[in-house]
Protein backbone atom coordinates (compact mmCIF):
# COMPACT_ATOMS: atom_id res chain seq x y z
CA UNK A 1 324.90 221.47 141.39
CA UNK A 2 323.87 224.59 139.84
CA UNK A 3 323.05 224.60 136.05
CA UNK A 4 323.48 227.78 133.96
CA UNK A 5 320.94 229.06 131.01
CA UNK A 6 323.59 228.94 127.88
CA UNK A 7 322.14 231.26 125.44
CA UNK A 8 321.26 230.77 121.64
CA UNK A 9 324.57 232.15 120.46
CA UNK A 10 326.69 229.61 123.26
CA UNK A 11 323.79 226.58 121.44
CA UNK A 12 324.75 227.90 118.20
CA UNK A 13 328.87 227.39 118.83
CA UNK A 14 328.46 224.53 120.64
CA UNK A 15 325.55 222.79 118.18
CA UNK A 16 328.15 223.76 115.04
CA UNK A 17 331.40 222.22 116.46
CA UNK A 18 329.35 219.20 117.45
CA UNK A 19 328.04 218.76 114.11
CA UNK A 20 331.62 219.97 113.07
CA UNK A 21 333.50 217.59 115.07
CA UNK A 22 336.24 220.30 116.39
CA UNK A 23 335.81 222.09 119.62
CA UNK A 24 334.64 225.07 119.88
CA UNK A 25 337.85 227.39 120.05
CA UNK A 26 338.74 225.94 116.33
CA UNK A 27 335.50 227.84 115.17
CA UNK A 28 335.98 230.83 113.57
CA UNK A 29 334.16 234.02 116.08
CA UNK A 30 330.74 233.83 115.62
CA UNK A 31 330.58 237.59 115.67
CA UNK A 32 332.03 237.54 112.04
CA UNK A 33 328.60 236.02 110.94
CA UNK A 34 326.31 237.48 113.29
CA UNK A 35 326.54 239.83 116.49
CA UNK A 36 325.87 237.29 118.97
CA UNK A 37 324.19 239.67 121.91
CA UNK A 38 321.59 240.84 118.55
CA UNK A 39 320.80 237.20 118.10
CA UNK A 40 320.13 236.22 121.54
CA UNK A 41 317.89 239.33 121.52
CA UNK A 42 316.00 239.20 119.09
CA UNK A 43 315.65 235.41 119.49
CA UNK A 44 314.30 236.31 123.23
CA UNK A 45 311.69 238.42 121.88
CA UNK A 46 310.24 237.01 118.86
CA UNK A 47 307.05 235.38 119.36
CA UNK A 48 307.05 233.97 115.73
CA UNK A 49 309.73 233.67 112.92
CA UNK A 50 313.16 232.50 112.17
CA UNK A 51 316.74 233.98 112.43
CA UNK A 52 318.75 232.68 109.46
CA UNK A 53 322.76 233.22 108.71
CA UNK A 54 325.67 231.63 107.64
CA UNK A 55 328.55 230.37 110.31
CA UNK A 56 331.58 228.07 109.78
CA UNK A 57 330.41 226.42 106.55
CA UNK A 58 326.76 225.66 108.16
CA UNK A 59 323.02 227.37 107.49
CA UNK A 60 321.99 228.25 111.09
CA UNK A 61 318.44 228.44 111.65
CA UNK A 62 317.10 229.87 115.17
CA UNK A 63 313.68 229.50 115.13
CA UNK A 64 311.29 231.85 117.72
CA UNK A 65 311.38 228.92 119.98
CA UNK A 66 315.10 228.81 120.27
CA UNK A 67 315.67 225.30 118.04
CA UNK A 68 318.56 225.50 116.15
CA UNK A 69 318.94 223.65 113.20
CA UNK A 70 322.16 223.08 111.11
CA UNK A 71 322.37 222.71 107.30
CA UNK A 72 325.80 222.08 105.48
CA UNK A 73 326.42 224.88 103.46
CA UNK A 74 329.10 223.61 100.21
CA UNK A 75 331.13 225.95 99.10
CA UNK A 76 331.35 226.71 95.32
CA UNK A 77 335.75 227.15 95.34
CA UNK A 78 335.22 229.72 92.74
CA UNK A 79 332.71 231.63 93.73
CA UNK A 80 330.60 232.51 96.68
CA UNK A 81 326.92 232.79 97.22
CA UNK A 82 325.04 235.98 98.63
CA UNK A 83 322.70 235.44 101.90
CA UNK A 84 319.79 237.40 101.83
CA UNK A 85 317.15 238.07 104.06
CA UNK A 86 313.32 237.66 103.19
């Protein structure tokens, strides 16, 4: 059986409905939070650091290593907080 490399943007989708409990076509595209072909490179080429951004209600953190990690991110109904990047 052959087993294909998924990259960090497939991990990121799959890792989110997971934690989500949906499947994966009930996620909005990830491309509305991030361009996933810019993550994946920039994941594959940083030797130190973290890629953060908001997806589906979730903080997504790629670290240089490729982890992922998933915060719950609540959502204020009247009003919406600004991601910035340090």
């Amino acid at each position: 059986m052959v087993e294909t490399m998924s990259t960090v943007s497939e991990r990121v989708i799959r890792g989110v409905s997971t934690a989500d409990d949906s499947d994966p076509v009930e996620l909005p595209p990830l491309y509305d939070a991030i361009d996933p072909e810019a993550l994946d490179a920039v994941v594959k080429r940083m030797s130190d650091g973290a890629v953060s951004f908001v997806y589906a209600g979730y903080e997504v953190t790629v670290e240089s290593d490729g982890t992922i990690d998933l915060g719950e991110r609540p959502v204020d109904a009247g009003s919406r907080v600004p991601v910035s990047g340090d």
